[in-house]
N, C-alpha and C. Protein backbone atom coordinates (compact mmCIF):
# COMPACT_ATOMS: atom_id res chain seq x y z
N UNK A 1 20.16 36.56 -2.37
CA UNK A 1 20.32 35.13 -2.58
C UNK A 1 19.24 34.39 -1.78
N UNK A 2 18.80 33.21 -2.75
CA UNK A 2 17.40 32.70 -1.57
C UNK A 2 18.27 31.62 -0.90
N UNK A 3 17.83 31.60 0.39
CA UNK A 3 17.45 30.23 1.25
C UNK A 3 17.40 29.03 1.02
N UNK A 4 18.06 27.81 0.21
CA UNK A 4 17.06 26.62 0.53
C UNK A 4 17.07 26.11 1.77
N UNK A 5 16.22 24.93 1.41
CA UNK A 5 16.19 24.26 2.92
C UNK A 5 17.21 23.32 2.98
N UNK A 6 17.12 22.86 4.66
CA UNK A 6 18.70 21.75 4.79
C UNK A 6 18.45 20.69 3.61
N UNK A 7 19.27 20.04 3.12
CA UNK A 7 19.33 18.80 2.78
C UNK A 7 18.81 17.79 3.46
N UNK A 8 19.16 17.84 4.86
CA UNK A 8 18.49 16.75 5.64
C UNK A 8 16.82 16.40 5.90
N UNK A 9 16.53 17.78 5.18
CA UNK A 9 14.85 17.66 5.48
C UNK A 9 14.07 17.88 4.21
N UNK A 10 15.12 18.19 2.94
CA UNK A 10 14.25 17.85 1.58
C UNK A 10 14.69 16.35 1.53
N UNK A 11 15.53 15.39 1.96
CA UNK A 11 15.80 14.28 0.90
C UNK A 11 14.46 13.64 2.18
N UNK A 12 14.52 14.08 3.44
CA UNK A 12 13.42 13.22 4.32
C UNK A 12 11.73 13.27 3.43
N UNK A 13 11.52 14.47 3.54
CA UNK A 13 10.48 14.90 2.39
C UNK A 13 10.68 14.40 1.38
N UNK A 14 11.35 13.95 0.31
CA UNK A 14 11.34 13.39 -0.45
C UNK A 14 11.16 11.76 -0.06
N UNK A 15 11.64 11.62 0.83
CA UNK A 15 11.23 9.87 1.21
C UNK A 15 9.89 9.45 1.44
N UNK A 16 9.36 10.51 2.55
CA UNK A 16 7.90 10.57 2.52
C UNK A 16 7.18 10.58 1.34
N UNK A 17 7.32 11.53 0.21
CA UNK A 17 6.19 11.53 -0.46
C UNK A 17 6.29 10.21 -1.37
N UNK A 18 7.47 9.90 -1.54
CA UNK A 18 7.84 8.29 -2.33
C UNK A 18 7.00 7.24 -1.81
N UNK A 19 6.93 7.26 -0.05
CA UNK A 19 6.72 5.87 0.41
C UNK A 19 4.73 6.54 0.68
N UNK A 20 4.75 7.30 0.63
CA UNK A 20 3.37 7.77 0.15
C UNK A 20 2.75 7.09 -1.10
N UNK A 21 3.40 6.96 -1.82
CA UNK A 21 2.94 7.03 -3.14
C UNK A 21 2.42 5.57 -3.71
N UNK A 22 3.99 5.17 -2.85
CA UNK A 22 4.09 3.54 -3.19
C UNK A 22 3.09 2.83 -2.54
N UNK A 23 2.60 3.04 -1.33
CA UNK A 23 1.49 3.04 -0.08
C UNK A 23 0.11 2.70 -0.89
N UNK A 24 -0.13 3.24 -1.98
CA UNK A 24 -1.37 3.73 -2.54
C UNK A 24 -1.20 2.72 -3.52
N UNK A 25 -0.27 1.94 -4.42
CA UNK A 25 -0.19 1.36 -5.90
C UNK A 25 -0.30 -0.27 -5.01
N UNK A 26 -0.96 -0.76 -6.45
CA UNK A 26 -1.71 -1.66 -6.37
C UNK A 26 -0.91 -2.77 -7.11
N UNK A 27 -0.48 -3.73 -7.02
CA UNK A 27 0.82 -4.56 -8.22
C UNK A 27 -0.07 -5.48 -8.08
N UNK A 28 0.46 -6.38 -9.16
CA UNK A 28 -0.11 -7.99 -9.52
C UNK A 28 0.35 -8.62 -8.49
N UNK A 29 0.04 -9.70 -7.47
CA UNK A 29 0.73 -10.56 -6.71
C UNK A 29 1.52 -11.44 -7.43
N UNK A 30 2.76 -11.70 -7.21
CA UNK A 30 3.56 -12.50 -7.91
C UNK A 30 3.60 -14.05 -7.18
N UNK A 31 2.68 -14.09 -6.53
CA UNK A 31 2.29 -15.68 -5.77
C UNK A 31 1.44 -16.51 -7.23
N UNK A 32 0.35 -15.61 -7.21
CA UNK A 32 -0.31 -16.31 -8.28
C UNK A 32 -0.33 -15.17 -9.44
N UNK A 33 0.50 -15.09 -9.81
CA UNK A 33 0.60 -13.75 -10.93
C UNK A 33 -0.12 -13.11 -11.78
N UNK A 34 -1.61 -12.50 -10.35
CA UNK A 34 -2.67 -11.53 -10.55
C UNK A 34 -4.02 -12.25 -10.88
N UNK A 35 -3.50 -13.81 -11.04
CA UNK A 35 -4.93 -14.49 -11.38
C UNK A 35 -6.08 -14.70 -9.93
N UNK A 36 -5.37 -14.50 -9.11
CA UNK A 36 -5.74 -14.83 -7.60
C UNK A 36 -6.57 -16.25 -7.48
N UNK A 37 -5.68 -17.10 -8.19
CA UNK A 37 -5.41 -18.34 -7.66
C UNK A 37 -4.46 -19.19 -7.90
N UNK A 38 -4.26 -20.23 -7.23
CA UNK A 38 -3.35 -20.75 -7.50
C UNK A 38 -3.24 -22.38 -7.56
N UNK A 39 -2.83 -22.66 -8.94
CA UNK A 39 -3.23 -23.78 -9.88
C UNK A 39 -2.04 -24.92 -8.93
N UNK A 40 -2.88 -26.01 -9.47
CA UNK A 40 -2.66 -27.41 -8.97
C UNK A 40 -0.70 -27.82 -9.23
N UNK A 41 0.06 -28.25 -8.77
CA UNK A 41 1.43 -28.33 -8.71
C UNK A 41 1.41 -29.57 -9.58
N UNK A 42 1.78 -29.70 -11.06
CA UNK A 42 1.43 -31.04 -11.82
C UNK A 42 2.80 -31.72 -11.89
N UNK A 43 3.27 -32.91 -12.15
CA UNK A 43 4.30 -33.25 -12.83
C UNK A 43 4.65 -33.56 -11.56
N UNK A 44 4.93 -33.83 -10.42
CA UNK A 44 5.94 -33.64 -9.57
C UNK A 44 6.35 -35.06 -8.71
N UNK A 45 7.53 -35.57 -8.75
CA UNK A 45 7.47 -37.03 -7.88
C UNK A 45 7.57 -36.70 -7.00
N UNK A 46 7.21 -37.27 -5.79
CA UNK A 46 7.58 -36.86 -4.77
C UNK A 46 7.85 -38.36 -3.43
N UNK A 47 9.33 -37.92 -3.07
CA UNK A 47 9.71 -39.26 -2.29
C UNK A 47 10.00 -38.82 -1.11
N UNK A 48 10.06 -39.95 -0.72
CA UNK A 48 10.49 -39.95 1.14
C UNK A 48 9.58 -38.57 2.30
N UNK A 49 8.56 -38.80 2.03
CA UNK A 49 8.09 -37.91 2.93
C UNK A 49 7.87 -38.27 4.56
N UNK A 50 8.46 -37.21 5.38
CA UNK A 50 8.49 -37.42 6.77
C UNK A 50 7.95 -36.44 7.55
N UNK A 51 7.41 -37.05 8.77
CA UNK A 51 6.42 -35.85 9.35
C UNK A 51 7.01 -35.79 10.59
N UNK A 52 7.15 -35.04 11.65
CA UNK A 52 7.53 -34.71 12.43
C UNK A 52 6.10 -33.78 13.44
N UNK A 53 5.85 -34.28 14.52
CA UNK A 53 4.89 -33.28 15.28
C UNK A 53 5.71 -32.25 15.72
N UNK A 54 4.92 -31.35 15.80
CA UNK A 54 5.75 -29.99 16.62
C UNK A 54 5.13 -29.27 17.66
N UNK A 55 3.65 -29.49 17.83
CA UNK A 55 2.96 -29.24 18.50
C UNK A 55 0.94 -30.06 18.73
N UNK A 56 0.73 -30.57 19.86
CA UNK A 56 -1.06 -30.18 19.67
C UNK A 56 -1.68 -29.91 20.79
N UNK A 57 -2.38 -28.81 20.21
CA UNK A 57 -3.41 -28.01 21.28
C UNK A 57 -5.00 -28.38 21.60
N UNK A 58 -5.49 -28.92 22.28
CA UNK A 58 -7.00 -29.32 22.65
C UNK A 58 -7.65 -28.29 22.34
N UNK A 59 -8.73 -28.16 21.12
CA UNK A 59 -9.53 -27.35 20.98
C UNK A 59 -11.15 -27.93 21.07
N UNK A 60 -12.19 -27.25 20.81
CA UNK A 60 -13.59 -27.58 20.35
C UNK A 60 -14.18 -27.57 19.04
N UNK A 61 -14.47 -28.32 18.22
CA UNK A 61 -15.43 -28.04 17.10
C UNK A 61 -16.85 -28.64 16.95
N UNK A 62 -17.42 -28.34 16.13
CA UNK A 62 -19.11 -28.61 16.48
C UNK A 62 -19.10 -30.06 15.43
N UNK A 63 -19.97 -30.96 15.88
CA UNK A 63 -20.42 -32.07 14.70
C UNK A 63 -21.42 -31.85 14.36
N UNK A 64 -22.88 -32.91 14.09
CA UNK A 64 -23.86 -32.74 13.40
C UNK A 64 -24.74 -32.10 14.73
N UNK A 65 -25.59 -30.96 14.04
CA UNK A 65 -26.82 -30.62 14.62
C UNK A 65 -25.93 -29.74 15.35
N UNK A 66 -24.54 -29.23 15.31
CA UNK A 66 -24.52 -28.10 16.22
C UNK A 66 -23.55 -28.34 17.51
N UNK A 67 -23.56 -30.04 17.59
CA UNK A 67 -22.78 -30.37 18.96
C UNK A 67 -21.61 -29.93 19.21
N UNK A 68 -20.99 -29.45 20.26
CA UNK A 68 -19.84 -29.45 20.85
C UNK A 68 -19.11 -30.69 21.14
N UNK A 69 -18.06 -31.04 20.04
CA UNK A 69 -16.93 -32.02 20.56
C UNK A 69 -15.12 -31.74 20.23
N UNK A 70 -14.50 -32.35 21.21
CA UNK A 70 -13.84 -32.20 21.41
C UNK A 70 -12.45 -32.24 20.21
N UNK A 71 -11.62 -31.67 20.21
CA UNK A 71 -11.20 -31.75 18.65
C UNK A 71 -9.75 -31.71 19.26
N UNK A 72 -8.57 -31.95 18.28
CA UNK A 72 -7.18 -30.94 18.58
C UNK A 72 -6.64 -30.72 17.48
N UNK A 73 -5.64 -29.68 17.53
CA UNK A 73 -5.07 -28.52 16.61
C UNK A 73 -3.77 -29.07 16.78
N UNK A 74 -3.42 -29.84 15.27
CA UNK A 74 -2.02 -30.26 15.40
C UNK A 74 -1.05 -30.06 14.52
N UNK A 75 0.20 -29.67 14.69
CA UNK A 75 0.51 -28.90 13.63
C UNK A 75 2.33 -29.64 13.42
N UNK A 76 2.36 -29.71 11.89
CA UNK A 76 3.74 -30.60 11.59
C UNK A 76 4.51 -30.41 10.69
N UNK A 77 5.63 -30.87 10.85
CA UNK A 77 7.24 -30.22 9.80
C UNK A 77 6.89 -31.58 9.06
N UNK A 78 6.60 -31.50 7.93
CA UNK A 78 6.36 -31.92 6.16
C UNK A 78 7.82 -32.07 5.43
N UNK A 79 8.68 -33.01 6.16
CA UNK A 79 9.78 -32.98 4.98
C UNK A 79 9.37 -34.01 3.74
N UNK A 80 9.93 -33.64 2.85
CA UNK A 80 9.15 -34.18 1.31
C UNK A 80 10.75 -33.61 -0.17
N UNK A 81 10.80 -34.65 -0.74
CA UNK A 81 12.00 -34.57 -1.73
C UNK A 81 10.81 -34.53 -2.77
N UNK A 82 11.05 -33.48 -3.81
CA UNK A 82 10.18 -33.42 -4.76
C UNK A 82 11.40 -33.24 -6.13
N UNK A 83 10.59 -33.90 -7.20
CA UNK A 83 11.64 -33.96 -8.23
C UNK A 83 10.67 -33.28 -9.58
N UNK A 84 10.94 -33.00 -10.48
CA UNK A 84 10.24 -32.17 -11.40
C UNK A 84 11.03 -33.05 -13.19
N UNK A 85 10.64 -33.70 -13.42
CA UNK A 85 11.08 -34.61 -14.27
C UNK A 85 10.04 -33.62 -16.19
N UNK A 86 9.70 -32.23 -15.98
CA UNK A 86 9.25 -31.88 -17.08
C UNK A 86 9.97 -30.71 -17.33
N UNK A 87 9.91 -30.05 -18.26
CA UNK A 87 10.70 -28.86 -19.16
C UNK A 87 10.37 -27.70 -18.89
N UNK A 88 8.71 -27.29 -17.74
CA UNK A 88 8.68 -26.21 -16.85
C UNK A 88 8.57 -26.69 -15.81
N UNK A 89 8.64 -25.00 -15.19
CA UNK A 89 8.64 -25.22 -13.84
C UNK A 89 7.30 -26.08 -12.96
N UNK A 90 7.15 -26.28 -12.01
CA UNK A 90 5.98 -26.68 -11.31
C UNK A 90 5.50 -25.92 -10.25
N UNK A 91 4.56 -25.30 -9.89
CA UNK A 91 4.54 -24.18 -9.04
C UNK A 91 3.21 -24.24 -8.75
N UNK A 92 2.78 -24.41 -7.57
CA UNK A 92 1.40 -24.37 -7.11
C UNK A 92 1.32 -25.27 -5.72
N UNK A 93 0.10 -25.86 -5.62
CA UNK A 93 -0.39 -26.43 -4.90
C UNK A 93 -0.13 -28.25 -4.86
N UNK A 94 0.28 -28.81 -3.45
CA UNK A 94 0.18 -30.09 -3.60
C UNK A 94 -0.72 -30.68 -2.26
N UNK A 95 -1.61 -31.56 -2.00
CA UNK A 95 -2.37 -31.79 -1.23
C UNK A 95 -1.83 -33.20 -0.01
N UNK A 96 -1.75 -32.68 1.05
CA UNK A 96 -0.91 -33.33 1.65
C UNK A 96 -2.30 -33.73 2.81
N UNK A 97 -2.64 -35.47 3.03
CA UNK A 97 -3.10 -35.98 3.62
C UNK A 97 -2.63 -36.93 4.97
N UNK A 98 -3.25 -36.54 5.96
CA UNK A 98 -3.02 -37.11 7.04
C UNK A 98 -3.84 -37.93 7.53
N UNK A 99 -3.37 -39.26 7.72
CA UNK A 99 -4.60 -40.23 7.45
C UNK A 99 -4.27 -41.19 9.00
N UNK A 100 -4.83 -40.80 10.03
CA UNK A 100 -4.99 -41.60 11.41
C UNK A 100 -5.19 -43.00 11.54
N UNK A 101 -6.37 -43.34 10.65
CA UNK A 101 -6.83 -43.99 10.74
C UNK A 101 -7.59 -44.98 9.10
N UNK A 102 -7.87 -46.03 8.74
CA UNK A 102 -7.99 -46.46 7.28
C UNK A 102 -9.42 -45.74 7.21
N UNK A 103 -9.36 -45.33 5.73
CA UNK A 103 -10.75 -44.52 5.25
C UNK A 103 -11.73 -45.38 5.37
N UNK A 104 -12.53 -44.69 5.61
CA UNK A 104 -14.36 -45.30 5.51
C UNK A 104 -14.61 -45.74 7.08
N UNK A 105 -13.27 -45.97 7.91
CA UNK A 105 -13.27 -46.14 9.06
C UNK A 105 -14.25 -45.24 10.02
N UNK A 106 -15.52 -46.15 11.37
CA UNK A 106 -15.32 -45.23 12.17
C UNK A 106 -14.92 -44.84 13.21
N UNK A 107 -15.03 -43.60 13.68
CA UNK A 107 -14.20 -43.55 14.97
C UNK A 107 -15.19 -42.86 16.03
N UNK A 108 -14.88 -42.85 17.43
CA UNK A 108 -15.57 -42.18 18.45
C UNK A 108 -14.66 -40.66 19.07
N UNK A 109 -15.68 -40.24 19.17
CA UNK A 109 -15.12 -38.78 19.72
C UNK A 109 -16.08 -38.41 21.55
N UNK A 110 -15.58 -38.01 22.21
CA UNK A 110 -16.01 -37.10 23.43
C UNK A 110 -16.59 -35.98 23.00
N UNK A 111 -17.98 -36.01 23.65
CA UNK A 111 -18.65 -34.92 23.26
C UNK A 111 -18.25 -34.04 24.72
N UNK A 112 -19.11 -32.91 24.86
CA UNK A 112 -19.00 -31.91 26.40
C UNK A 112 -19.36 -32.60 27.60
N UNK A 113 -20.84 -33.36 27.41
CA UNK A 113 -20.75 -34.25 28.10
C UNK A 113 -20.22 -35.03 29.02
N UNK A 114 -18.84 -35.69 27.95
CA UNK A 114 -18.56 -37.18 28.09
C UNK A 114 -18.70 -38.31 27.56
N UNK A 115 -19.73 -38.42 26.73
CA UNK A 115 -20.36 -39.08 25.93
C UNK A 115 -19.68 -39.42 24.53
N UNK A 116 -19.40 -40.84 24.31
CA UNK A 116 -18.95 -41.12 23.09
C UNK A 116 -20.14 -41.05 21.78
N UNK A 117 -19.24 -40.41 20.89
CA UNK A 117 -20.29 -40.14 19.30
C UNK A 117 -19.55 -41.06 18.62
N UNK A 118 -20.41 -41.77 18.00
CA UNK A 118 -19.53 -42.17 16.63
C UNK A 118 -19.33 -41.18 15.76
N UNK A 119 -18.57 -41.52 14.86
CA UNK A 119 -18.20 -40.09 13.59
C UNK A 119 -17.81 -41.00 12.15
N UNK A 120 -18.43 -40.81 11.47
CA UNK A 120 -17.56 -41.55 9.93
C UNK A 120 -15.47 -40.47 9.90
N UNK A 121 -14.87 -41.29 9.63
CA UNK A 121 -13.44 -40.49 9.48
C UNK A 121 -13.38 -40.18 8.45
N UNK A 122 -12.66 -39.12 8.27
CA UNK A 122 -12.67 -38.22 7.09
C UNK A 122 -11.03 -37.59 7.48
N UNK A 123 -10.37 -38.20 7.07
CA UNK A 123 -8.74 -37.73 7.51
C UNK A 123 -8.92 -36.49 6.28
N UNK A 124 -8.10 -35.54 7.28
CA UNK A 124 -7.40 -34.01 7.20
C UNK A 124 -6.52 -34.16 5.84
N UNK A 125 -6.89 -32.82 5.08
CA UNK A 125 -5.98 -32.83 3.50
C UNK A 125 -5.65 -31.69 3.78
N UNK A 126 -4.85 -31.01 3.91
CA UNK A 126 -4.41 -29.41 3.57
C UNK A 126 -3.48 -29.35 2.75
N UNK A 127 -3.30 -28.28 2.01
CA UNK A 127 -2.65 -27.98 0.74
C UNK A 127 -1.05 -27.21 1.37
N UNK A 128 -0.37 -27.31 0.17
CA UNK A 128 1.01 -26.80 0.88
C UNK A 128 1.83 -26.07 -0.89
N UNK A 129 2.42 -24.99 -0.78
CA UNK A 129 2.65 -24.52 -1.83
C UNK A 129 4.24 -24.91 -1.64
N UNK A 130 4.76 -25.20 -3.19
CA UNK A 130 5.91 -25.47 -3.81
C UNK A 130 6.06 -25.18 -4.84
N UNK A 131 7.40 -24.71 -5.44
CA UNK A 131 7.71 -24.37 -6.30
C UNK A 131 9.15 -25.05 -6.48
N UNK A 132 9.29 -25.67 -7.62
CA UNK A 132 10.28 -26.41 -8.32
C UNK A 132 10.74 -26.31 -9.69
N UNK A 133 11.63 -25.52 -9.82
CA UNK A 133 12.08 -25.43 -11.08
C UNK A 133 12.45 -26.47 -11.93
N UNK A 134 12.41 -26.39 -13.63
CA UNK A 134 12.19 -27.76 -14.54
C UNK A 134 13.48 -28.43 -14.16
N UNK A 135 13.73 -29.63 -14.03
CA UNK A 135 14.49 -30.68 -14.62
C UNK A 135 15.47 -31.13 -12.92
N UNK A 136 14.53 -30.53 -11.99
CA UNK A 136 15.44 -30.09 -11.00
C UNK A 136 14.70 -31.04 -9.32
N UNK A 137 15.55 -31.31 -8.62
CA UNK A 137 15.45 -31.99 -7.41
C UNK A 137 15.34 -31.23 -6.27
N UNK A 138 14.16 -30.90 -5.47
CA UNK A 138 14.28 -29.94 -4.08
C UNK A 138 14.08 -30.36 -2.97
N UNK A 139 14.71 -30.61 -2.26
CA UNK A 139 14.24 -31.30 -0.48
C UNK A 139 13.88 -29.85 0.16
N UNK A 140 12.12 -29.88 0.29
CA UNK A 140 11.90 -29.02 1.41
C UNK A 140 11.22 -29.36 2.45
N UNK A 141 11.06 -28.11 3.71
CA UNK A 141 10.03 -28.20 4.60
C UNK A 141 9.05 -27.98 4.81
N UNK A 142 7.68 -27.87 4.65
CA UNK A 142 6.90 -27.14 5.10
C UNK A 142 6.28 -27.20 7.14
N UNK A 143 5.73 -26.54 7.62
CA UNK A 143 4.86 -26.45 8.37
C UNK A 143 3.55 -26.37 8.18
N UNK A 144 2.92 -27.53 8.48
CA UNK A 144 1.21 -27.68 8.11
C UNK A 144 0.56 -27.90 9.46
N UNK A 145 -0.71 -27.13 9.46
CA UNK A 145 -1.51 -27.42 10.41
C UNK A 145 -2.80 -28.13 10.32
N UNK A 146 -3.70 -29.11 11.15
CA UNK A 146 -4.67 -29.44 10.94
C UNK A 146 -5.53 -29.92 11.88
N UNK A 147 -6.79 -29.99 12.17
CA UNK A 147 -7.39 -30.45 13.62
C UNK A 147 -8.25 -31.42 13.35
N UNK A 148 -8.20 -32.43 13.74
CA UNK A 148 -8.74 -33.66 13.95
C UNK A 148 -8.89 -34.15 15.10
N UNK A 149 -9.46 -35.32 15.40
CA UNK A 149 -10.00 -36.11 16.32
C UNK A 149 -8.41 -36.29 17.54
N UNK A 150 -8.67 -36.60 18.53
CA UNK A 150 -7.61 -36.42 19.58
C UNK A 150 -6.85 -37.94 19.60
N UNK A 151 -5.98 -37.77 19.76
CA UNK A 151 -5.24 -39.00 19.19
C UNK A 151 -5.18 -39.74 21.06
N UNK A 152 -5.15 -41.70 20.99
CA UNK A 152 -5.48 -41.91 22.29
C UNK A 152 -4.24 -42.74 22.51
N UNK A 153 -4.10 -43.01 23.57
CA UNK A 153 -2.54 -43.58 23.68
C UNK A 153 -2.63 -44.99 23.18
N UNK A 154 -1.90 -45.54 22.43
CA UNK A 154 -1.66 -46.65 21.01
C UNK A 154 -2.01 -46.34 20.17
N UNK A 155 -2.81 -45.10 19.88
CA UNK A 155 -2.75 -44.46 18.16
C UNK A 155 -1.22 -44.85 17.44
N UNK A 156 -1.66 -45.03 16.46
CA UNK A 156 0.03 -44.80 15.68
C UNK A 156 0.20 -43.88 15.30
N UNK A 157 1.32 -43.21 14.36
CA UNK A 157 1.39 -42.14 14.10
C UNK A 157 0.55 -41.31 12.54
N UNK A 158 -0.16 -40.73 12.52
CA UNK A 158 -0.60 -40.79 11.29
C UNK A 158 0.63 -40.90 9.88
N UNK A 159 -0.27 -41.40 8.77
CA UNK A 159 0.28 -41.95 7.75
C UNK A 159 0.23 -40.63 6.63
N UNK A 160 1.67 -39.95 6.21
CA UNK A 160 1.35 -39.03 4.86
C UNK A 160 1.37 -39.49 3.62
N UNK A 161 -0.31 -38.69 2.73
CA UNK A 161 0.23 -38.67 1.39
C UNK A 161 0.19 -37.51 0.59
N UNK A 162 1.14 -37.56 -0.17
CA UNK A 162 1.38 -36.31 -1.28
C UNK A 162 0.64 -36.78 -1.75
N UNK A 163 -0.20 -35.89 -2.77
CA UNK A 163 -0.42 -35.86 -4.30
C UNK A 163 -1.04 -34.26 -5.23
N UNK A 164 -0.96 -34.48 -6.35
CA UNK A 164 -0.79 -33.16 -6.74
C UNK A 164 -2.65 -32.58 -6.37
N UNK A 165 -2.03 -31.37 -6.16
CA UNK A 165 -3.22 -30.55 -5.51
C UNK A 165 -4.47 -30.25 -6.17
N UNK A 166 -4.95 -28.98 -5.76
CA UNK A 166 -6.14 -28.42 -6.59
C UNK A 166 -6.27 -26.98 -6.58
N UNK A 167 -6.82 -26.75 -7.57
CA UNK A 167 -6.91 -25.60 -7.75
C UNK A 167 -7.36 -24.63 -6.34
N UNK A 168 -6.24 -23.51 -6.01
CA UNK A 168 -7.06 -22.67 -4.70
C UNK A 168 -7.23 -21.18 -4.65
N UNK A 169 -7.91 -20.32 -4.02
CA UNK A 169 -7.78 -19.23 -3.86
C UNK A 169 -6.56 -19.10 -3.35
N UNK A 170 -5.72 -18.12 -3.68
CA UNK A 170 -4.39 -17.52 -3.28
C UNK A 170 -4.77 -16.97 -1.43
N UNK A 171 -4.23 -17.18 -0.54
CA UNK A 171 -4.03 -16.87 0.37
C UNK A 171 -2.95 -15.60 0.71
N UNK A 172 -2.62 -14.98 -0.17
CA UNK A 172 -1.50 -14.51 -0.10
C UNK A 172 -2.53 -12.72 -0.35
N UNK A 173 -3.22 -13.17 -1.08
CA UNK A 173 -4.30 -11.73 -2.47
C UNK A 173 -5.47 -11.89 -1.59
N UNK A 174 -5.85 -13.01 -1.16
CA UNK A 174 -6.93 -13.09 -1.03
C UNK A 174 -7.64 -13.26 -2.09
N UNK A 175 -7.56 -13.84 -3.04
CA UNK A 175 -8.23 -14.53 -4.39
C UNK A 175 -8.14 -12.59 -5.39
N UNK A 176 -8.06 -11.80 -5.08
CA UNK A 176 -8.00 -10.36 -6.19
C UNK A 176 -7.02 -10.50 -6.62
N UNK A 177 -6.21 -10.89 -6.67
CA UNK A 177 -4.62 -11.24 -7.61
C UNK A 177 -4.24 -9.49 -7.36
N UNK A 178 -4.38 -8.81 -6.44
CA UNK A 178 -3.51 -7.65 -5.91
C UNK A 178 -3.00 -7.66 -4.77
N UNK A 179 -1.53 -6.72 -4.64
CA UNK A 179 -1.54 -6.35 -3.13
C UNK A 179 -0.78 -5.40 -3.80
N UNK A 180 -1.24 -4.72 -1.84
CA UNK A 180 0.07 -3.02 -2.13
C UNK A 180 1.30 -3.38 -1.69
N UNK A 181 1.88 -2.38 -2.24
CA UNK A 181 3.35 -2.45 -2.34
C UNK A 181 3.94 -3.72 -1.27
N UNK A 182 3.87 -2.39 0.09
CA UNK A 182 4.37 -3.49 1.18
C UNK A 182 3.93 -5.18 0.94
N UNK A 183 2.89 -5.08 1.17
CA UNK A 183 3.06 -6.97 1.29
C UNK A 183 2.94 -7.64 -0.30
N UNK A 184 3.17 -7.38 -1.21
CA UNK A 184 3.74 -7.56 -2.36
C UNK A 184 5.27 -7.90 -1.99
N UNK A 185 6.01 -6.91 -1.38
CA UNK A 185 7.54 -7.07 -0.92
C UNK A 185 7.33 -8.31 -0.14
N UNK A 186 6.63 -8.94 0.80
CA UNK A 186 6.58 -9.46 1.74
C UNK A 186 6.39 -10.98 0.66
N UNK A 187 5.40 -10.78 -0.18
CA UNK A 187 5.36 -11.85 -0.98
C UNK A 187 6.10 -12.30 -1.78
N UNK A 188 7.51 -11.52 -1.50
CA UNK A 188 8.59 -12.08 -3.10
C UNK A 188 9.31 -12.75 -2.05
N UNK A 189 9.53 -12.26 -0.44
CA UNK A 189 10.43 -13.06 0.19
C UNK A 189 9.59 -13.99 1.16
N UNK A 190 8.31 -14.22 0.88
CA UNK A 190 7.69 -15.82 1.75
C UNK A 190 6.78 -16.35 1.52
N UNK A 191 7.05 -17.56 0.74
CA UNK A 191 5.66 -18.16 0.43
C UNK A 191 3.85 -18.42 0.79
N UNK A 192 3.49 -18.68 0.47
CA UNK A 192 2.09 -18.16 1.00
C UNK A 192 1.94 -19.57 2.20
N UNK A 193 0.60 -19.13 3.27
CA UNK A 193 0.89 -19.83 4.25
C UNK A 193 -1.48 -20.39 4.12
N UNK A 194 -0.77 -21.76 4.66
CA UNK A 194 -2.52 -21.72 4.22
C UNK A 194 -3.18 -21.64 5.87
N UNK A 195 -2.35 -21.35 6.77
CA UNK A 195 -2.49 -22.06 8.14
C UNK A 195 -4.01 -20.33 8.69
């Protein structure tokens, strides 16, 4: 009579060569479903949006010619009621602006120096992904990050606006509209992050 082996170490072997296998396969991303991007969020009203700071960190970024000035990294809870008033879904991108200060405005920044620069303003847009099914009402959150000019004491608070987005590379694929297995799994349970 032959031998097999324990049970406990063919079904392990058998797990291995499974999660082997799966390791190696290549699926469509179901973020942007293999196109590796991801289209503009159309149709969508969107009311009562509220921002909340949650954090900002003093960083550096360069201006013209290379300079070192002073910047900060600020990052905020995006509550936003979005309503979908068409017969599909809406799913993509919406462009969410943070506006300090009135456009065309300018402003001064601290260089390394010390030294004030003028700067033309150019308020911060970053994109934020949603998905809203047809005929249907969703209050969500996002977390958005963005770095701009350092806010001085009597700044007000910056001003948000929605509006529907633009077309982007998927952050999720990295614009190849693939991933392996694992973060494929990872992508059915968390939306893509643009931060």
């Amino acid at each position: 009579m032959k031998n097999l082996p324990p049970i406990p170490f063919f079904v392990s072997s058998l797990a291995l060569v499974v999660v082997g296998m799966l390791s190696t396969l290549n699926l469509a991303c179901p973020i942007c479903n293999g196109t590796g991007f991801l289209k503009a969020a159309q149709g969508l009203e969107v009311k009562d949006p509220k921002i909340k700071l949650l954090n900002e960190v003093p960083v550096f970024g360069f201006g013209d010619c290379g300079v070192p000035r002073r910047q900060t990294k600020f990052t905020y809870a995006v509550n936003m009621t979005l309503t979908n008033n068409s017969s599909s879904a809406a799913k993509g991108t919406l462009k969410v602006v943070f506006s300090s200060h009135p456009l065309g405005s300018q402003t001064f920044v601290l260089d390394l120096e010390g030294n004030l620069q003028p700067i033309d303003y150019v308020p911060p847009t970053v994109p934020a992904y949603v998905d809203v099914a047809a005929g249907q009402t969703k209050t969500m959150q996002v977390t958005l990050t963005y770095i701009d000019i350092p806010v001085v004491t009597g700044d007000p608070e910056p001003v948000v606006t929605i509006s529907a987005g633009e077309d982007v590379k998927d952050p999720t694929c990295g614009g190849t509209g693939k991933l392996t297995f694992a973060k494929w799994i990872g992508a059915k349970l968390k939306p893509p992050s643009f931060n």
